[in-house]
N, C-alpha and C. Protein backbone atom coordinates (compact mmCIF):
# COMPACT_ATOMS: atom_id res chain seq x y z
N UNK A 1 -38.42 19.28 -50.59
CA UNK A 1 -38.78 17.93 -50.20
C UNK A 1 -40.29 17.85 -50.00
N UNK A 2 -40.96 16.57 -50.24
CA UNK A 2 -42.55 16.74 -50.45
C UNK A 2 -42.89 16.20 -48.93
N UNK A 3 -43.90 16.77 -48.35
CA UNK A 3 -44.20 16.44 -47.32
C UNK A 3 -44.76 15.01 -47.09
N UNK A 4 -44.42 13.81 -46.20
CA UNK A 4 -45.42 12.66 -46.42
C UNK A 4 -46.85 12.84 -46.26
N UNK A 5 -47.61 12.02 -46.36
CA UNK A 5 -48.98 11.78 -45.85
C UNK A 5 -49.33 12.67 -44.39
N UNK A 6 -47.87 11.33 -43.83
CA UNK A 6 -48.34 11.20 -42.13
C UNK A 6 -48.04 12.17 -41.83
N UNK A 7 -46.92 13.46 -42.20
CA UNK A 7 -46.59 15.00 -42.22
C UNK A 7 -47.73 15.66 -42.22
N UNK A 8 -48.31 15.59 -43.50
CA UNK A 8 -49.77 16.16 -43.65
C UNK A 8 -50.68 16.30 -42.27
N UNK A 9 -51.17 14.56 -42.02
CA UNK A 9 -52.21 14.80 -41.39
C UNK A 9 -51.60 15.51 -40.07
N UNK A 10 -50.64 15.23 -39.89
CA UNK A 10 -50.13 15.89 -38.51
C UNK A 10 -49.91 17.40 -38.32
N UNK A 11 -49.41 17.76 -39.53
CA UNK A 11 -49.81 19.82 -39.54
C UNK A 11 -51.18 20.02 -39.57
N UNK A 12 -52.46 19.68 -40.30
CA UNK A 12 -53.72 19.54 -40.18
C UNK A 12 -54.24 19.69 -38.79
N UNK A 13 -53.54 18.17 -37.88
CA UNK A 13 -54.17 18.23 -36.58
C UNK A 13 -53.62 19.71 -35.92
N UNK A 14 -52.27 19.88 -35.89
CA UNK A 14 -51.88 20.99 -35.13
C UNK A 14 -52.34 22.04 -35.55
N UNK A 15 -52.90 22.11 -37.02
CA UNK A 15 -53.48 23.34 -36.91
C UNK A 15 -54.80 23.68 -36.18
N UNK A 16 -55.44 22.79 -36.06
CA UNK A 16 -56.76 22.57 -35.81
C UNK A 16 -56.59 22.82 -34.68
N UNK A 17 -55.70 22.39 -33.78
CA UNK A 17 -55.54 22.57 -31.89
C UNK A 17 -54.78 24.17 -32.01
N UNK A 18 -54.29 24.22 -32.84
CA UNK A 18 -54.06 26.17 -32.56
C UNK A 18 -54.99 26.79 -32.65
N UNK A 19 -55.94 26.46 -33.45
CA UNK A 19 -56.90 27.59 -33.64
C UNK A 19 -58.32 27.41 -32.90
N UNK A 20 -58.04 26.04 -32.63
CA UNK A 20 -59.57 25.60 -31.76
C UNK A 20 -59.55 25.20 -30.65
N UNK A 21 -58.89 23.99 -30.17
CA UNK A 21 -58.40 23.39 -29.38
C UNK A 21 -58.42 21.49 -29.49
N UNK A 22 -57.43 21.29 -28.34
CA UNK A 22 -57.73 19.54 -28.92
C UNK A 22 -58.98 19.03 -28.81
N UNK A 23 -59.91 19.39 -28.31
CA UNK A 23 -61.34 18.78 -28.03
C UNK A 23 -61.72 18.52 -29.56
N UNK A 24 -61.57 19.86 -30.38
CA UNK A 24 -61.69 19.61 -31.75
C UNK A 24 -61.05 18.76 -32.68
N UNK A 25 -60.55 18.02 -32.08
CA UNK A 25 -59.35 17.37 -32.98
C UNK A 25 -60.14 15.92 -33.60
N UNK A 26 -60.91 15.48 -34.69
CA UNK A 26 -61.39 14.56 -35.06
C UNK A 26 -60.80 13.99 -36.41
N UNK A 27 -61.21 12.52 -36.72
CA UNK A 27 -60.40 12.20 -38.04
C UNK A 27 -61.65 13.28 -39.14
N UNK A 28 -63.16 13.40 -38.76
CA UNK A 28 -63.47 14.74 -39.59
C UNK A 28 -62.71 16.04 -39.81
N UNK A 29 -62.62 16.01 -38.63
CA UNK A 29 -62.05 18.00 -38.57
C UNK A 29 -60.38 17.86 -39.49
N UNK A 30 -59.83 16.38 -39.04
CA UNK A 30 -58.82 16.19 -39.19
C UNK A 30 -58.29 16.37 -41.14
N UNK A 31 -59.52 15.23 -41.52
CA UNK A 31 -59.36 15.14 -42.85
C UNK A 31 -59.89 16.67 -43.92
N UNK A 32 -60.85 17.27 -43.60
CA UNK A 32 -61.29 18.45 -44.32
C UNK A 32 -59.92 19.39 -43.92
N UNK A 33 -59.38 19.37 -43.27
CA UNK A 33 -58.29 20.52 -42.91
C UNK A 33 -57.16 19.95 -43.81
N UNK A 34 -56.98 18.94 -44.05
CA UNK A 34 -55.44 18.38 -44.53
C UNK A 34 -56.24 17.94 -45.99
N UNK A 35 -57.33 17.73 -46.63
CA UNK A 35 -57.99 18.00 -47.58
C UNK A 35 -57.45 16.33 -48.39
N UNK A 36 -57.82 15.72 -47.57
CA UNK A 36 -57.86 14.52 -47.70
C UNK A 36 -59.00 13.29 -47.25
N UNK A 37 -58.97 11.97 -47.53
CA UNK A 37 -60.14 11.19 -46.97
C UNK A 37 -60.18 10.82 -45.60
N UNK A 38 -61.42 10.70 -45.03
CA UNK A 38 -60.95 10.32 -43.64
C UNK A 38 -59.89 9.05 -43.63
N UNK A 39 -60.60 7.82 -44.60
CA UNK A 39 -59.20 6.70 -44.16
C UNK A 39 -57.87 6.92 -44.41
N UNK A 40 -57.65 7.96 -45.49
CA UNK A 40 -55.92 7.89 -45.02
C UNK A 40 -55.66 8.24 -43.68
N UNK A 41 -56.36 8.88 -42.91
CA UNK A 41 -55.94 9.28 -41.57
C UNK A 41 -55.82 8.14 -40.64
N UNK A 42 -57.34 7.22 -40.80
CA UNK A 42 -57.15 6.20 -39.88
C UNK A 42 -56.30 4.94 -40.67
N UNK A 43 -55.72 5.12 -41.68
CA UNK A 43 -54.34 4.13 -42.55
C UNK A 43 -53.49 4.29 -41.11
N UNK A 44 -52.89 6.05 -41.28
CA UNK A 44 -51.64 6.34 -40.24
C UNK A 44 -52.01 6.36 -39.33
N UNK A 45 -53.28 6.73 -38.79
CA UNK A 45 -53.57 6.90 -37.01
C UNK A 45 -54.93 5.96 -37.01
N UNK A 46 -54.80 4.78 -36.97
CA UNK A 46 -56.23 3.84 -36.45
C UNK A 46 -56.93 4.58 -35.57
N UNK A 47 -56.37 4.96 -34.50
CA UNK A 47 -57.08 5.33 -33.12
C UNK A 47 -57.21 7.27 -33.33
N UNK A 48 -58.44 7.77 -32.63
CA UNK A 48 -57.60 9.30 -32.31
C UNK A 48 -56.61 8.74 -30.96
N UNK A 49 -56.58 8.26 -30.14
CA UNK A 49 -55.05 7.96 -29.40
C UNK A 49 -53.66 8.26 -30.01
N UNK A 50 -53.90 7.32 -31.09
CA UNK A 50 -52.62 7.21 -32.14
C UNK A 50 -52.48 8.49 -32.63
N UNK A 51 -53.26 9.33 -33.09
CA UNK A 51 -53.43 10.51 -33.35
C UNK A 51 -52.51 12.01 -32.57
N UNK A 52 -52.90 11.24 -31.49
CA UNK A 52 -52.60 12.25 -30.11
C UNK A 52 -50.82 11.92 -30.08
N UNK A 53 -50.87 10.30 -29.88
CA UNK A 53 -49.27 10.21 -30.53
C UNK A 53 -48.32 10.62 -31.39
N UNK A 54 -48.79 10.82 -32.22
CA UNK A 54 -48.14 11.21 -33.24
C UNK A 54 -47.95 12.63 -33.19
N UNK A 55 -48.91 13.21 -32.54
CA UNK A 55 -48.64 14.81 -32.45
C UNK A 55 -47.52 14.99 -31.45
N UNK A 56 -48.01 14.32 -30.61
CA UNK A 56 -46.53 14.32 -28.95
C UNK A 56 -44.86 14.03 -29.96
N UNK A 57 -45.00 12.91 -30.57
CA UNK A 57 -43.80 12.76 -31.04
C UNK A 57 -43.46 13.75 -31.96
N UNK A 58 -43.88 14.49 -32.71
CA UNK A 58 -43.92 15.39 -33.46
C UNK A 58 -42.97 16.22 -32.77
N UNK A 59 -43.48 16.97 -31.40
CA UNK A 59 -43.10 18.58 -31.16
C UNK A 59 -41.78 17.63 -30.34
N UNK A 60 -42.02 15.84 -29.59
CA UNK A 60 -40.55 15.91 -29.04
C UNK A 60 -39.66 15.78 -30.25
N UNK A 61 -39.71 15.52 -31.20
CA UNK A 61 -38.41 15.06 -32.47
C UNK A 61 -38.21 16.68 -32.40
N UNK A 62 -39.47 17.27 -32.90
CA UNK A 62 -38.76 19.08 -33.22
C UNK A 62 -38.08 19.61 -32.37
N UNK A 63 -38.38 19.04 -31.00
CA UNK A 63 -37.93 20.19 -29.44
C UNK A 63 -36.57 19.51 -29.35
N UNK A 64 -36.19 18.00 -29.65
CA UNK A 64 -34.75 17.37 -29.83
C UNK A 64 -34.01 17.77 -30.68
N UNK A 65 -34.54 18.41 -31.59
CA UNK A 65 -33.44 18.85 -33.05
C UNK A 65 -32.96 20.04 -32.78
N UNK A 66 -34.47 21.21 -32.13
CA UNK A 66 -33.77 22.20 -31.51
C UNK A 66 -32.77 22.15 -30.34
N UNK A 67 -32.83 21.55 -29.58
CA UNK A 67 -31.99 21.22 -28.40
C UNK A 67 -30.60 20.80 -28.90
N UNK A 68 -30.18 19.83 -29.90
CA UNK A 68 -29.52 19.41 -30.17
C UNK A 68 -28.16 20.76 -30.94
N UNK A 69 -29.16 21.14 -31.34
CA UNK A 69 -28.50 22.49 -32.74
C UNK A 69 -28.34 23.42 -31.76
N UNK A 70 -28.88 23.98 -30.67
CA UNK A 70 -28.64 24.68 -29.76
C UNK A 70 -27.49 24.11 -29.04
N UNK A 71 -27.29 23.51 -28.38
CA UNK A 71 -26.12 22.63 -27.51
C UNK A 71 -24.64 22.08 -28.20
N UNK A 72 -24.87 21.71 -29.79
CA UNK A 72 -23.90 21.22 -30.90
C UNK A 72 -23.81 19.63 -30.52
N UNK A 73 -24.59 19.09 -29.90
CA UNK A 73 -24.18 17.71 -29.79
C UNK A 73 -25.72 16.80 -29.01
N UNK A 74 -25.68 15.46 -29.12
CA UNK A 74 -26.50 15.14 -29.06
C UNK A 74 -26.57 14.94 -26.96
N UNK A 75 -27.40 14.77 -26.02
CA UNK A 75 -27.41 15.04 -24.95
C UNK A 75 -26.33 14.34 -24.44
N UNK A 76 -26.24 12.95 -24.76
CA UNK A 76 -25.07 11.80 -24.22
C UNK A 76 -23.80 12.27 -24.08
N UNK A 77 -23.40 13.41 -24.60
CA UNK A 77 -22.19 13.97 -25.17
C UNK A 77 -22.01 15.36 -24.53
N UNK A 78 -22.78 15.56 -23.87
CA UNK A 78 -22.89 16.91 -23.13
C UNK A 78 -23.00 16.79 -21.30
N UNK A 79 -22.31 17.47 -20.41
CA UNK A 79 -22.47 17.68 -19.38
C UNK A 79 -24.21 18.17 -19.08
N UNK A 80 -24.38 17.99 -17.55
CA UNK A 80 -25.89 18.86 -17.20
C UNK A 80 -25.92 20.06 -17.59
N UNK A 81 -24.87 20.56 -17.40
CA UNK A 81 -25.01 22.58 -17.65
C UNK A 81 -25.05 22.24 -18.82
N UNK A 82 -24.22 22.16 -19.67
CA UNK A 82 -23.95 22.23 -21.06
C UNK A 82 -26.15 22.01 -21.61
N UNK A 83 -26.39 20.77 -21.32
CA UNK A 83 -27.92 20.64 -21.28
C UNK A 83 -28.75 21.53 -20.90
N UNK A 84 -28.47 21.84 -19.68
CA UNK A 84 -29.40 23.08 -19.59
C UNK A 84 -29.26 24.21 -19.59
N UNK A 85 -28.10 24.56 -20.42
CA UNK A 85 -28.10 25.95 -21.12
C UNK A 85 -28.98 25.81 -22.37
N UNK A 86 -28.73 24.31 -23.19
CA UNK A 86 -29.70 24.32 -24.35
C UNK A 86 -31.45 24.23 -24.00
N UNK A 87 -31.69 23.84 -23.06
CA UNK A 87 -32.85 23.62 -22.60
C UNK A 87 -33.30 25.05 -22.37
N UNK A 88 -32.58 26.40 -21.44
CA UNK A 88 -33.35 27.42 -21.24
C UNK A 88 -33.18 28.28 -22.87
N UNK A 89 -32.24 27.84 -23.70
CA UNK A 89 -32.30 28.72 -24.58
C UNK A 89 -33.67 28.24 -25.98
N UNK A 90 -33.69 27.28 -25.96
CA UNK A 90 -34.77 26.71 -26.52
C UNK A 90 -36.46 26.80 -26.21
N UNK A 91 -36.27 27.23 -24.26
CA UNK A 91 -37.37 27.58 -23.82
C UNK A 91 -37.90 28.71 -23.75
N UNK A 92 -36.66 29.53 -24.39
CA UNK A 92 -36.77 31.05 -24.42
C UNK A 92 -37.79 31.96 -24.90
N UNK A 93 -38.47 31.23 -26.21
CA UNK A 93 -39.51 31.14 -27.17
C UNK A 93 -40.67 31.05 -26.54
N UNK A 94 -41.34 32.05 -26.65
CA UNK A 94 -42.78 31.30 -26.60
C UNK A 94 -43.36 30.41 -26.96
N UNK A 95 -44.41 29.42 -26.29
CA UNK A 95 -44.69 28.49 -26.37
C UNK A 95 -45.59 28.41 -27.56
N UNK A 96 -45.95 27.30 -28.68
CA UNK A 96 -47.02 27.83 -30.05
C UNK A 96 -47.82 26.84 -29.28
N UNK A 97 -49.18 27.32 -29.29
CA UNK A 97 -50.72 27.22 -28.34
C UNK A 97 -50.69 25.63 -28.43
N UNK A 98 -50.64 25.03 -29.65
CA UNK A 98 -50.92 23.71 -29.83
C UNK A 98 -49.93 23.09 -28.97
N UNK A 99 -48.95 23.28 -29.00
CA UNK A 99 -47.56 22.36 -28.17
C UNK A 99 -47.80 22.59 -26.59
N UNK A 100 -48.37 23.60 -26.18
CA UNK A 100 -48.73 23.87 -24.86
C UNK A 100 -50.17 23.18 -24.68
N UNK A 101 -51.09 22.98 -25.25
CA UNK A 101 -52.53 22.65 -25.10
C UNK A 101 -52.49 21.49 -25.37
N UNK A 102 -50.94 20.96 -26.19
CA UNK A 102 -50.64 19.37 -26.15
C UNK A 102 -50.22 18.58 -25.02
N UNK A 103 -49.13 19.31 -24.51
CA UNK A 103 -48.73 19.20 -23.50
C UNK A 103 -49.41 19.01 -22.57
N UNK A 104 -50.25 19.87 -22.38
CA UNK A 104 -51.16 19.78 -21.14
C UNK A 104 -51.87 18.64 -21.16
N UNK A 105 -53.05 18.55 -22.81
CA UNK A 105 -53.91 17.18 -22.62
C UNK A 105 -52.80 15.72 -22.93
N UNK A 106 -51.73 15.70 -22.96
CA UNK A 106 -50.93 14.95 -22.80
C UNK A 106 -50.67 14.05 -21.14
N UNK A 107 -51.31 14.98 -20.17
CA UNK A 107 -51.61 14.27 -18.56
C UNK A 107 -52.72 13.32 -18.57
N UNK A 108 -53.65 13.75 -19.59
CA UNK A 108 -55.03 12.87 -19.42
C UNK A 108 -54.75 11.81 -19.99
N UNK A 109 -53.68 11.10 -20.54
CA UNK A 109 -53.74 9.97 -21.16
C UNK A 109 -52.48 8.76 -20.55
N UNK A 110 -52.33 7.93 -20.32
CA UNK A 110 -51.21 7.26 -19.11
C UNK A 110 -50.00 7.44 -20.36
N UNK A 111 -49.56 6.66 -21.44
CA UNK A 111 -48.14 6.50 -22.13
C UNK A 111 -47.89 8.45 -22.30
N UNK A 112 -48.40 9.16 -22.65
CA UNK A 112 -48.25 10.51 -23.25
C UNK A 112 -47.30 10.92 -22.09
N UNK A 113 -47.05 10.99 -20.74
CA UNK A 113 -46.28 12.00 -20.26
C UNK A 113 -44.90 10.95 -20.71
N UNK A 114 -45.22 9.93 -20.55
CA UNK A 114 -43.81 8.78 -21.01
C UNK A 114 -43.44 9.25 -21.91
N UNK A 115 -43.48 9.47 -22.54
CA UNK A 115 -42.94 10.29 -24.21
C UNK A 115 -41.87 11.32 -23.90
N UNK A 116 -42.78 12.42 -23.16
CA UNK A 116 -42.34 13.20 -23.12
C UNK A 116 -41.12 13.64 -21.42
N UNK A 117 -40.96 12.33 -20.88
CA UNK A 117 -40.07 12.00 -20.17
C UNK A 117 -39.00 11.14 -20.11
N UNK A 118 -39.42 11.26 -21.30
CA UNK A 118 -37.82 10.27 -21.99
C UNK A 118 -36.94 11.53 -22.31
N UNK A 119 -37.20 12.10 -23.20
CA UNK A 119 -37.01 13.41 -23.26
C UNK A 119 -36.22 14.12 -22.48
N UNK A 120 -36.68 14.51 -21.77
CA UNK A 120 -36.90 15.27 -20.33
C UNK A 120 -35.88 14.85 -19.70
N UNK A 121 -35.90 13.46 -19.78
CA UNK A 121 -35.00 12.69 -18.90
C UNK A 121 -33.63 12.95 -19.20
N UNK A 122 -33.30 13.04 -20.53
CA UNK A 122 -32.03 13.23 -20.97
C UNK A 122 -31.14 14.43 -21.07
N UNK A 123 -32.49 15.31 -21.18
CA UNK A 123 -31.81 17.02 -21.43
C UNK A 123 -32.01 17.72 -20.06
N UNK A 124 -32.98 17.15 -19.14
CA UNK A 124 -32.86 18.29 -17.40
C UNK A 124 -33.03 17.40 -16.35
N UNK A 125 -32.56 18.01 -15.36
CA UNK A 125 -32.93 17.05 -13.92
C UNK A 125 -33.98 16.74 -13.86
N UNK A 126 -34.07 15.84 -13.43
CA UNK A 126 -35.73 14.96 -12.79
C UNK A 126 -35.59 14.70 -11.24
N UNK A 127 -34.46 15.46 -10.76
CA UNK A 127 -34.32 15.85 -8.74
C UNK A 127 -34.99 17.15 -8.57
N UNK A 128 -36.11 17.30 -8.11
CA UNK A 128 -36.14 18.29 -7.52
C UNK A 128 -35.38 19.14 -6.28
N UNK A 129 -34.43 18.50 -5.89
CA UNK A 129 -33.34 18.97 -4.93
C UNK A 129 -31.90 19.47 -5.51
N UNK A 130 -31.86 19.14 -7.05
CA UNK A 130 -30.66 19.79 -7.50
C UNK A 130 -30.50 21.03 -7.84
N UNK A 131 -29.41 21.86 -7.45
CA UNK A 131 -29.43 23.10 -7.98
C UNK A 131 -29.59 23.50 -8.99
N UNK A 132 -29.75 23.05 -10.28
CA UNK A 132 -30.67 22.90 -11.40
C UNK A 132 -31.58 23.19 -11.63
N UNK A 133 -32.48 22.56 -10.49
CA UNK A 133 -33.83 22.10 -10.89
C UNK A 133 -34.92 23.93 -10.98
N UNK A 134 -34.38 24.89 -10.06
CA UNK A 134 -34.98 25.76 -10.05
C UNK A 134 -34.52 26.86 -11.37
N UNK A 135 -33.26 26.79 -11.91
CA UNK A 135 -33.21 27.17 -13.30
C UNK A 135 -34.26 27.11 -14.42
N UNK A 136 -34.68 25.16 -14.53
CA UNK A 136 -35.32 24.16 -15.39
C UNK A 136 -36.73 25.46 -15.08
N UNK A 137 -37.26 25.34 -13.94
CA UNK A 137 -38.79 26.18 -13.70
C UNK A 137 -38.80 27.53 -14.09
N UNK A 138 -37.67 28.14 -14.18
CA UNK A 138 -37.56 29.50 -14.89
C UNK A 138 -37.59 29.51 -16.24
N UNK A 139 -36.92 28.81 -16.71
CA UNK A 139 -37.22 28.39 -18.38
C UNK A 139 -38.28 28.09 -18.91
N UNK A 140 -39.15 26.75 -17.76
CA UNK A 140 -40.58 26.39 -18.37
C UNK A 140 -41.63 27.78 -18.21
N UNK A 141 -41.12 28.39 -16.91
CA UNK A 141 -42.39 29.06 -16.62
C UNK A 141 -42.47 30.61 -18.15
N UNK A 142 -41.10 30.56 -18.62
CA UNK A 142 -40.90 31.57 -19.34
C UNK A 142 -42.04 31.16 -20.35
N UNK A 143 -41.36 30.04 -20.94
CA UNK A 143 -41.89 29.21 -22.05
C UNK A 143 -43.55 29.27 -22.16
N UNK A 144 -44.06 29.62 -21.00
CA UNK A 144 -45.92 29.36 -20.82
C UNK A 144 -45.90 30.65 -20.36
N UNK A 145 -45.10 31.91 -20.13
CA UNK A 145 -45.63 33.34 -20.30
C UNK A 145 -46.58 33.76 -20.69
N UNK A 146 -46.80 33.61 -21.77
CA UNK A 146 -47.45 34.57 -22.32
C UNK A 146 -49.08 33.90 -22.56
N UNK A 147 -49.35 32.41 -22.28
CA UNK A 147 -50.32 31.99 -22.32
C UNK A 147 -51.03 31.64 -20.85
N UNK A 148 -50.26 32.45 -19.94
CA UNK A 148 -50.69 32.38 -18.75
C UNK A 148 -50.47 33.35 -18.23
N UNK A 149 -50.29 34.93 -18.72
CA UNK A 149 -50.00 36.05 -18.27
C UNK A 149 -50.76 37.39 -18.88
N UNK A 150 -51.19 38.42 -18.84
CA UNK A 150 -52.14 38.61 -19.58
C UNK A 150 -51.18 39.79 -20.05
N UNK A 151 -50.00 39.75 -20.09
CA UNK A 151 -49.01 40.65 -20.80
C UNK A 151 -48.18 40.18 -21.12
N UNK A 152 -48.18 40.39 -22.76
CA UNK A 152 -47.20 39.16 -23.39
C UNK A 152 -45.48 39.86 -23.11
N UNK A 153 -44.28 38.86 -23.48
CA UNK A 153 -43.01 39.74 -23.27
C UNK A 153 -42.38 39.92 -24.93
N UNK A 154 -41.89 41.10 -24.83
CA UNK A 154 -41.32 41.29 -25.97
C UNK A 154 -39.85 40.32 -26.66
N UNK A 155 -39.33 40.55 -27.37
CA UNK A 155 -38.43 39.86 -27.99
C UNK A 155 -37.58 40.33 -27.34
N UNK A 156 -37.18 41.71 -26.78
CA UNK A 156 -36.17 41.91 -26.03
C UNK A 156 -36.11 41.26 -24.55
N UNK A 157 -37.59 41.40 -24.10
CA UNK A 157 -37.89 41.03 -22.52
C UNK A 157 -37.43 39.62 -22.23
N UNK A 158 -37.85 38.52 -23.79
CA UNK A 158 -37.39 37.23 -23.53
C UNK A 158 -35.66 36.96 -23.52
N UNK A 159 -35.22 38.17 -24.40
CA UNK A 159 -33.69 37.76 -24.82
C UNK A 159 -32.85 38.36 -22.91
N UNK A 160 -33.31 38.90 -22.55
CA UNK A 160 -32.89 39.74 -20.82
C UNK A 160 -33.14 38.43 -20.28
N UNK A 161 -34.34 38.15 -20.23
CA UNK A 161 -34.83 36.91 -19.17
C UNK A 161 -33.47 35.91 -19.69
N UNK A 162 -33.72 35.10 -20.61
CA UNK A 162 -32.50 34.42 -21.14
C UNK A 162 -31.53 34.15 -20.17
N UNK A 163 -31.06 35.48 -21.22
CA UNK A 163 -29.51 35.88 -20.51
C UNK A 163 -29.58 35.66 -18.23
N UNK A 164 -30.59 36.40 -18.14
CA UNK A 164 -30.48 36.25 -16.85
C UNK A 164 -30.93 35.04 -15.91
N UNK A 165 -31.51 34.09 -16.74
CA UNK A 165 -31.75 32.68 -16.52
C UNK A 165 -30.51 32.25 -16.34
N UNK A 166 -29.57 32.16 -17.67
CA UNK A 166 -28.16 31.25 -17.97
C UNK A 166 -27.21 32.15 -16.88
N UNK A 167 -27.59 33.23 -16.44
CA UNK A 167 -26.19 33.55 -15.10
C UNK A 167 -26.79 32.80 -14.12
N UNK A 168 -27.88 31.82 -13.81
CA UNK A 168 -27.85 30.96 -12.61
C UNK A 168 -27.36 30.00 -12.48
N UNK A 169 -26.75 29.55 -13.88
CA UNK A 169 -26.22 28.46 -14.35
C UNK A 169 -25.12 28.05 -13.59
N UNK A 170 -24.60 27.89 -13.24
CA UNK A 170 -23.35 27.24 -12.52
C UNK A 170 -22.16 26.96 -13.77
N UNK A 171 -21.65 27.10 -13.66
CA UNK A 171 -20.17 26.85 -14.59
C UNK A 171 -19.46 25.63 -14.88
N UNK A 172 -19.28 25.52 -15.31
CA UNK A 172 -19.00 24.11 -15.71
C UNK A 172 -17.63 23.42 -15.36
């Protein structure tokens, strides 16, 4: 299948925030990387805002498809556990730099955490008082390991953690 345009410029940008960071992220830097003109970029993204959008929606459609294929059903259709078994197994992974450095500059902008709390909203608690909720922080904190730890974990270390995340799980 051929990638669209708006595909394009959007692997371009993410590559550019893996290897540099978002500060670098311009419709220049944008267009020489995806080897295209600057206006097709500002065709699909008028704004760099829009830009920044499109990347957020990006990793939530990918992080929903994984979630979804992990769990076998779409969230509506699933209990909380059932959810956040797919949620820690999906978080199991290390985080790829851009989706974390998105994430993050995703606070500096007001609609961006909205995005990504719609989301959120559907697949984990948003109580910090549910017995849940301290599972959910074992998963995220896994998930930002290795970019906040100065010893990364192996493939086995993450598959243990996992496993020993989902025995806090409560049963269904």
């Amino acid at each position: 299948m051929r990638t669209s345009r708006r595909q394009q410029i959007i692997q371009a940008a993410i590559r550019i925030i893996e290897r540099h960071s978002v500060e670098a992220l311009s419709f220049e830097s944008v267009a020489a990387a995806a080897g295209i003109s600057k206006s097709w970029i500002i065709y699909h993204f008028p704004t760099r805002h829009d830009l920044l959008r499109g990347i957020n929606q990006h990793f939530i459609d990918q992080w929903e498809s994984e979630l979804e294929e992990v769990a076998g059903a779409p969230a509506d259709q699933l209990t909380p556990v059932q959810r956040l078994r797919a949620v820690v197994v999906t978080l199991g992974g290390n985080a790829d730099r851009a989706e974390l450095l998105m994430s993050l500059e995703s606070h500096d902008h007001p609609e961006l955490p909205q995005m990504w709390a719609e989301l959120e909203g559907q697949w984990m608690s948003t109580d910090p008082r549910s017995e849940l909720y301290p599972v959910q922080l074992m998963a995220l904190g896994l998930w930002a390991h290795d970019h906040v730890h100065h010893l990364a974990l192996s493939q086995q270390q993450r598959a243990d953690l996992v496993a020993a995340i989902l025995e806090r799980i409560p049963q269904d």
